[in-house]
Every structure is written in structure tokens, then in C-alpha cells.
Protein backbone atom coordinates (compact mmCIF):
# COMPACT_ATOMS: atom_id res chain seq x y z
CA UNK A 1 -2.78 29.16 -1.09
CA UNK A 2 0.44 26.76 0.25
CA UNK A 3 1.34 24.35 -2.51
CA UNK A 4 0.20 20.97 -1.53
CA UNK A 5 3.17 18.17 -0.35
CA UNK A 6 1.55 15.74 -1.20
CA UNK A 7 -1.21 13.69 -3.55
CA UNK A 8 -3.19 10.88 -3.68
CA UNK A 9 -1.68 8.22 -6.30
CA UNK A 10 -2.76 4.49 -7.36
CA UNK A 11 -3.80 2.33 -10.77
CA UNK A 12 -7.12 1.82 -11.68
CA UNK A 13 -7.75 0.07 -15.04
CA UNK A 14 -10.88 -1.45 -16.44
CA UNK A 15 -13.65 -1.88 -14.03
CA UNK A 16 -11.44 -0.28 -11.29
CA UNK A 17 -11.14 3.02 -12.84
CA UNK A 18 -15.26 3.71 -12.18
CA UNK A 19 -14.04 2.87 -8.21
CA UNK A 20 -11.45 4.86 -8.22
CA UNK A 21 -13.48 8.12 -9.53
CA UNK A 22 -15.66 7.17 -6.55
CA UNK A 23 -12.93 6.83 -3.71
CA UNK A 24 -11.83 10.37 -5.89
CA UNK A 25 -15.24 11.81 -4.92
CA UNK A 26 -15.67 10.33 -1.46
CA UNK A 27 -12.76 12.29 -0.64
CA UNK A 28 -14.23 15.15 -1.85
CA UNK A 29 -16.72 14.58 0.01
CA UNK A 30 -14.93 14.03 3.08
CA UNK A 31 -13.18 17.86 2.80
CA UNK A 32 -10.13 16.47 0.92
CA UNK A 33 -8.65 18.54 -1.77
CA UNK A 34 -5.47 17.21 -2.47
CA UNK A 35 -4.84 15.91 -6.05
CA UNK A 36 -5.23 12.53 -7.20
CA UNK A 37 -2.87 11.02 -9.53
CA UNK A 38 -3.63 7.46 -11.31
CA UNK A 39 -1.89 5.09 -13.49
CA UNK A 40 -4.97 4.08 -15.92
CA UNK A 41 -6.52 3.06 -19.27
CA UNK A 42 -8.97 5.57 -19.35
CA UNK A 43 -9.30 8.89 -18.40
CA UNK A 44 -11.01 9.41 -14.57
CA UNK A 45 -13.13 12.26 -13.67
CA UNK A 46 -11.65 14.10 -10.68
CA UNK A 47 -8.11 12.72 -10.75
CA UNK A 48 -5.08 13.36 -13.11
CA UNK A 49 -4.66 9.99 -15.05
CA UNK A 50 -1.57 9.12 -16.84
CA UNK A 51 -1.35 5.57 -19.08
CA UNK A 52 -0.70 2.47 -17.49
CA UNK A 53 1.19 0.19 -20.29
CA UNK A 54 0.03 -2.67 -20.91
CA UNK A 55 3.58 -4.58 -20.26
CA UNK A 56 4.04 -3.31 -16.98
CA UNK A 57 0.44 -4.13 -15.92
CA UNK A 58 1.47 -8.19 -16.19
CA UNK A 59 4.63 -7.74 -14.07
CA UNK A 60 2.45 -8.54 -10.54
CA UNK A 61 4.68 -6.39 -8.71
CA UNK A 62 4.18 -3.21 -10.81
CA UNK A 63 4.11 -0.37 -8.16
CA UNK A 64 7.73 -1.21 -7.16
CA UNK A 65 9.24 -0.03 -11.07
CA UNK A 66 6.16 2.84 -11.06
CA UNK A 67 7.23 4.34 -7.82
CA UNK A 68 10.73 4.66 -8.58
CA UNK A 69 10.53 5.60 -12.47
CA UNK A 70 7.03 7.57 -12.49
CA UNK A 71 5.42 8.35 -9.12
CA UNK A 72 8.82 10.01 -7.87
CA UNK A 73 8.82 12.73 -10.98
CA UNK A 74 5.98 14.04 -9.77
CA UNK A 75 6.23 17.55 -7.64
CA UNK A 76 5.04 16.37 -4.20
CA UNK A 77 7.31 15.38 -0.98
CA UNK A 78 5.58 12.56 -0.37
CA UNK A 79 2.71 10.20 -1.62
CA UNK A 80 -0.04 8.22 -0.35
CA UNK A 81 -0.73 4.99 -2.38
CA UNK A 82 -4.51 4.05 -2.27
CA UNK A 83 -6.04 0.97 -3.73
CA UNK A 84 -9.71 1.78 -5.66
CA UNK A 85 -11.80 0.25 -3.69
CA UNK A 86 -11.15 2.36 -0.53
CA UNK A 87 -13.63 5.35 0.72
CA UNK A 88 -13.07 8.19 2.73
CA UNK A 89 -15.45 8.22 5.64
CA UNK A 90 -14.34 11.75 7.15
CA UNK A 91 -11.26 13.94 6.89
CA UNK A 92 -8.31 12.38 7.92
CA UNK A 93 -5.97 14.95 10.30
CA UNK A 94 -2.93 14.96 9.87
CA UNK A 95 -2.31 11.70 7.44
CA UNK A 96 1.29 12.16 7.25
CA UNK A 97 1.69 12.24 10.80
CA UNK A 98 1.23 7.97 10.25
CA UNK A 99 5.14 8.69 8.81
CA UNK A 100 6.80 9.37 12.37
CA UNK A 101 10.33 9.83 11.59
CA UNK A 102 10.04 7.04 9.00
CA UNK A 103 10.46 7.08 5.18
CA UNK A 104 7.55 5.42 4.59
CA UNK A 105 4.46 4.00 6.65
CA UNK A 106 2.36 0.98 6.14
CA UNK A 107 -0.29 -0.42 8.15
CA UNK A 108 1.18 -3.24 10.15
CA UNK A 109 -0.38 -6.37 12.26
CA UNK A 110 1.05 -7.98 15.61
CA UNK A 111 1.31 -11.85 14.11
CA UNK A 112 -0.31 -14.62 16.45
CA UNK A 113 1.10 -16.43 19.44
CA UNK A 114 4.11 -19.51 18.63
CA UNK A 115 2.60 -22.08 16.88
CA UNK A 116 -0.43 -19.70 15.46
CA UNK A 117 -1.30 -20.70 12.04
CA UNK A 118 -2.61 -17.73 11.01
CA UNK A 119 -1.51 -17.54 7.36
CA UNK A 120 -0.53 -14.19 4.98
CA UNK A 121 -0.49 -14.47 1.36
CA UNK A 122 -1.50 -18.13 1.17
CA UNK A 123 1.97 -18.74 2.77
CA UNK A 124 2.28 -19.71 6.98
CA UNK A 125 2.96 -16.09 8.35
CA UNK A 126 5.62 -17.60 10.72
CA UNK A 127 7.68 -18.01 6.69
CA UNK A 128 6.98 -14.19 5.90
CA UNK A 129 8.66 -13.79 9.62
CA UNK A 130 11.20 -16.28 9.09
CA UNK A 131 12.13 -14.88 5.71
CA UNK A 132 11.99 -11.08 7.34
CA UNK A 133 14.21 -12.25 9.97
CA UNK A 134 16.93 -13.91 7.48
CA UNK A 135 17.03 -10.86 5.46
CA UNK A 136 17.99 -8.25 8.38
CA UNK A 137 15.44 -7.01 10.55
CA UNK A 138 16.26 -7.15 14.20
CA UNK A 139 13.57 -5.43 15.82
CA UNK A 140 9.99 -7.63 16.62
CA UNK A 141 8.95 -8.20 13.25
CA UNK A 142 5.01 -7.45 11.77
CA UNK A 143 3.14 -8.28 9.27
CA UNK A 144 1.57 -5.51 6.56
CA UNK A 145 -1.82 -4.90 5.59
CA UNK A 146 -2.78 -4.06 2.34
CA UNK A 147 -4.58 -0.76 1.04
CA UNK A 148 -2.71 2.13 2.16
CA UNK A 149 0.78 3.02 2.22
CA UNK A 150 2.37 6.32 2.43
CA UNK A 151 6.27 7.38 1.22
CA UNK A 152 8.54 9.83 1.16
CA UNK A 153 10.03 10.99 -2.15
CA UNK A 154 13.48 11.29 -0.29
CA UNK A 155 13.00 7.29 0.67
CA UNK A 156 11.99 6.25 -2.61
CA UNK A 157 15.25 4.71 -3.64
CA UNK A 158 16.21 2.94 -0.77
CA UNK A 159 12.93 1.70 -0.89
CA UNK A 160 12.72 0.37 -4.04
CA UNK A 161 15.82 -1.34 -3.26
CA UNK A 162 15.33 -3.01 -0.01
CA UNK A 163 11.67 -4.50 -1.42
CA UNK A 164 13.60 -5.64 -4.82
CA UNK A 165 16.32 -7.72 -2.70
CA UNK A 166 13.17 -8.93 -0.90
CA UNK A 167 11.37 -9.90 -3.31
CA UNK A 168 15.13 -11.79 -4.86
CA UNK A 169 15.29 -13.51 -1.82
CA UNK A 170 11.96 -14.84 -1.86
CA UNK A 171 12.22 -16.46 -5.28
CA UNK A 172 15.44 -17.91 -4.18
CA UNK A 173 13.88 -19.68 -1.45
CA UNK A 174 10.92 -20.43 -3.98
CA UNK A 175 8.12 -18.35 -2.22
CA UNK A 176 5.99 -16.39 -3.35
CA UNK A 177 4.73 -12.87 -1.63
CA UNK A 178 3.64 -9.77 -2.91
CA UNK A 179 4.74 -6.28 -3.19
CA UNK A 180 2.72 -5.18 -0.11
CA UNK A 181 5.42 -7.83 1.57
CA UNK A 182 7.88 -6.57 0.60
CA UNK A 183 7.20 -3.10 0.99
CA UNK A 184 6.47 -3.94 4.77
CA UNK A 185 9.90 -5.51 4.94
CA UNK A 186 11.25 -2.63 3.36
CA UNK A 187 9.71 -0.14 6.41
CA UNK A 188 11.16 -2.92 9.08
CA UNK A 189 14.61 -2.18 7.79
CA UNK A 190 14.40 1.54 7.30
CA UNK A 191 12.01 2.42 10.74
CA UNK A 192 13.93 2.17 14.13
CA UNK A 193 10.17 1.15 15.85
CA UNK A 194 7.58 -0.04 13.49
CA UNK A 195 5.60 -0.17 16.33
CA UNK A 196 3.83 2.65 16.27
CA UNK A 197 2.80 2.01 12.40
CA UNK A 198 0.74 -1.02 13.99
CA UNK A 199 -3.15 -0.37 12.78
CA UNK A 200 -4.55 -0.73 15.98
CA UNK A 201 -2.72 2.47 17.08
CA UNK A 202 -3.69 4.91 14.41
CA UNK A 203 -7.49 5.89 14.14
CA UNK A 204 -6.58 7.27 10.49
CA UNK A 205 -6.87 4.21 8.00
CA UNK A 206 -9.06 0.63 8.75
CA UNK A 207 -9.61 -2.08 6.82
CA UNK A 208 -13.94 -3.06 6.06
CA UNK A 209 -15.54 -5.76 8.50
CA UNK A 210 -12.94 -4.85 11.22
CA UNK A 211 -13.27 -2.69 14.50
CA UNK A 212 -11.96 0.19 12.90
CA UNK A 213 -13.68 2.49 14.70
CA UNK A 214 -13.54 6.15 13.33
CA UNK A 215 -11.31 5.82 10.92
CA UNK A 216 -11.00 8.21 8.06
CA UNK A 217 -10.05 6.03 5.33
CA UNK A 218 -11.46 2.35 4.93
CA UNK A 219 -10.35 -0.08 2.60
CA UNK A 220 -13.41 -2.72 1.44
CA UNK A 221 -11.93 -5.35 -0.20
CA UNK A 222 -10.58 -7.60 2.41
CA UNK A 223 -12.21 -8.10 5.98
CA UNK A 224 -9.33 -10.20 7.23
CA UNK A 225 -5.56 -10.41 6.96
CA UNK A 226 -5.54 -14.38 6.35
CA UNK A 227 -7.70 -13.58 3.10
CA UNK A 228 -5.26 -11.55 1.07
CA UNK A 229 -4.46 -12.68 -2.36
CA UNK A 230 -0.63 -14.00 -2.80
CA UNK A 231 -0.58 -11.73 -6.18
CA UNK A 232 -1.51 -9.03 -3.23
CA UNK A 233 -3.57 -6.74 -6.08
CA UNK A 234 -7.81 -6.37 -6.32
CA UNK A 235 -6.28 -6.21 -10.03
CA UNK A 236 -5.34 -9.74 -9.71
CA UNK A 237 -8.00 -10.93 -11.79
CA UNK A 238 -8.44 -8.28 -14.05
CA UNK A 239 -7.99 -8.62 -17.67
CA UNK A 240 -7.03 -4.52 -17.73
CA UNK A 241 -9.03 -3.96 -20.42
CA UNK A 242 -10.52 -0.30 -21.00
CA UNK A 243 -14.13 -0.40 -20.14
């Protein structure tokens, strides 16, 4: 058998950790035997769990320190970063074809027209843009969705990087947006066209209460961009308490 190049990764404390066993077996399911490995409080049946400490947990942009410290030990090429509460609804073909040349993919969305008020994070998107802009990206800038987001182990540095100096920025300028923000400002930099990352040109990964046709992979827990927590995680309101 060929040694897998990649897994399945995310956290799942608390409550979450009975979801993620279940987006575990809908994958299963689904025809999809790659492994599964989750930062947790508790161990989850049909995925490797390793502990999620407690300290880290309260720092609301956790994956960023877990990717580059933890995730990146692990003997894959790449990973793909799912939240819990997403379900495989087939097998998805080819799922690191959504890379492209790129280090890392993440679902993106064309903003609205001038003078849209669409917001993203409890913030005006056009500020996300604006702050995008400032901080180096030249090509039409997007705005990332939440759920899913694949990565290449070689990227992982640079990655980490870019999204920190994002994220620095942003508290300079006293804002406040997530990791998935900065992660998506993070691909702008590194992908020459983020275009085709844009989620209504993949048929791999949708997002519940959307036209998402036959997509493989569906994340439930928001049914529109403008309703995305600023603290960007369904952990946001956990207590991450062992259940």
C-alpha cells in the first residue's frame, strides 16, 4: 500500500470532540481512509488524538503556534485542517488538487460591489480589504471562508509568518480578525492567482445553507459569510472542558 501524504487534522475539545468522531466516521463513510489527527481533551474513536493544553486553548488564535510547533512534526506532506462540525457527503477526488501551485489553499469569496456593506468578522469587509491591501497584496484581493483549509508542510513557515505580521498589523490599527483572516491573507501573498481558490469554482468543499451543489465536504456551522464570529472558532464559546 503507498504511504498516505497526507491526514486529516483539527481540535475538538469538550462537546466538539463527540462531532468530530462523527465528521471522523462520515468520512469513513464517504470511502475516506486517510488518518485523522486531533488536538483534544479526550481521546476520539477513529482519529489519533494528542492533548490540547489548556494555555494554548485561551490564545484565540491557537492553530497559528499548533501548525508550526505540532501539526508540522507529523509525517505527512501536507494537511487538511477541518473544523468538527463538517461532514463528508461523498468522496472528495483529488482534494489536494484545491492547492494548484500554491502552498496552501483556502476557500475564498469575491467581496460585494463599492459601497457594499457586506461585513466579515463583525468588521466592514471593505477594512479586511483595506488592511490586505496595506500589508502587500497586489493582486484583486478576497475574502476567506471558514472550515477548510489545506497546507503544505514545505509552506508552513512562511505561513506562519505572513499570518503573525497580519495579525501585528491588525492590533496596531486596533482591529480585530481572526486566524482564518489572516491565514487568507497569508495565501494572497504566497499564491500568484487566488482566483482559482474562489469556492464557487471548486465542487470539493461548501459551506451548509448555500448552493453548494455536490460538494464532498460541507461545513454546518455557518450559512453565510456576514455571520462568522470575530474570534473565527465554533470553540468560541466553549469552556474546553472534558465531557
Amino acid at each position: 500500500m503507498m504511504a498516505q501524504t497526507y491526514c486529516y487534522c483539527g481540535l475538538a475539545t469538550g462537546v466538539y470532540g463527540k462531532l468530530m468522531e462523527q465528521c471522523a466516521a462520515s468520512s469513513r463513510e464517504a470511502g475516506v481512509y486517510s488518518e485523522f489527527h486531533v488536538l483534544s481533551d479526550q481521546a476520539l474513536v477513529g482519529c489519533e488524538s494528542y492533548d490540547a493544553m489548556a494555555d494554548n486553548l485561551n490564545n484565540p488564535f491557537f492553530i497559528l503556534p499548533y501548525l508550526k510547533a505540532a501539526i508540522s512534526k507529523l509525517p505527512f506532506e501536507s494537511f487538511i485542517w477541518l473544523h468538527a462540525d463538517t461532514t463528508f457527503k461523498h468522496f472528495p477526488r483529488d482534494i489536494l488538487g484545491l492547492l494548484k501551485k500554491s502552498p496552501i489553499h483556502l476557500p475564498l469569496r469575491t467581496p460585494g460591489p463599492a459601497g457594499d456593506k457586506m461585513e466579515f468578522e463583525g468588521q466592514p469587509a471593505s477594512r479586511y480589504l483595506e488592511l490586505v491591501r496595506e500589508a502587500g497584496v497586489r493582486n484583486d484581493c478576497y475574502l476567506p471562508v471558514p472550515g477548510l483549509f489545506i497546507i503544505r508542510k514545505t509552506g508552513i513557515e512562511i505561513i506562519y509568518e505572513l499570518a503573525c505580521e497580519f495579525l501585528q498589523r491588525c492590533q496596531r490599527e486596533d482591529v480585530r480578525f481572526s486566524q482564518t483572516a489572516a491565514l487568507g491573507f497569508a495565501m494572497q501573498m504566497v499564491c500568484g492567482n487566488p482566483a482559482p481558490h474562489l469556492i464557487d469554482r471548486q465542487k470539493v468543499f461548501g459551506v451548509a445553507g448555500e448552493k453548494s451543489g455536490g460538494n464532498a465536504i460541507v461545513h454546518q456551522s455557518v450559512s453565510r459569510l456576514e455571520r462568522v464570529p470575530c474570534a473565527d472558532s465554533l470553540y468560541e464559546n466553549s469552556t474546553f472542558q472534558a465531557v
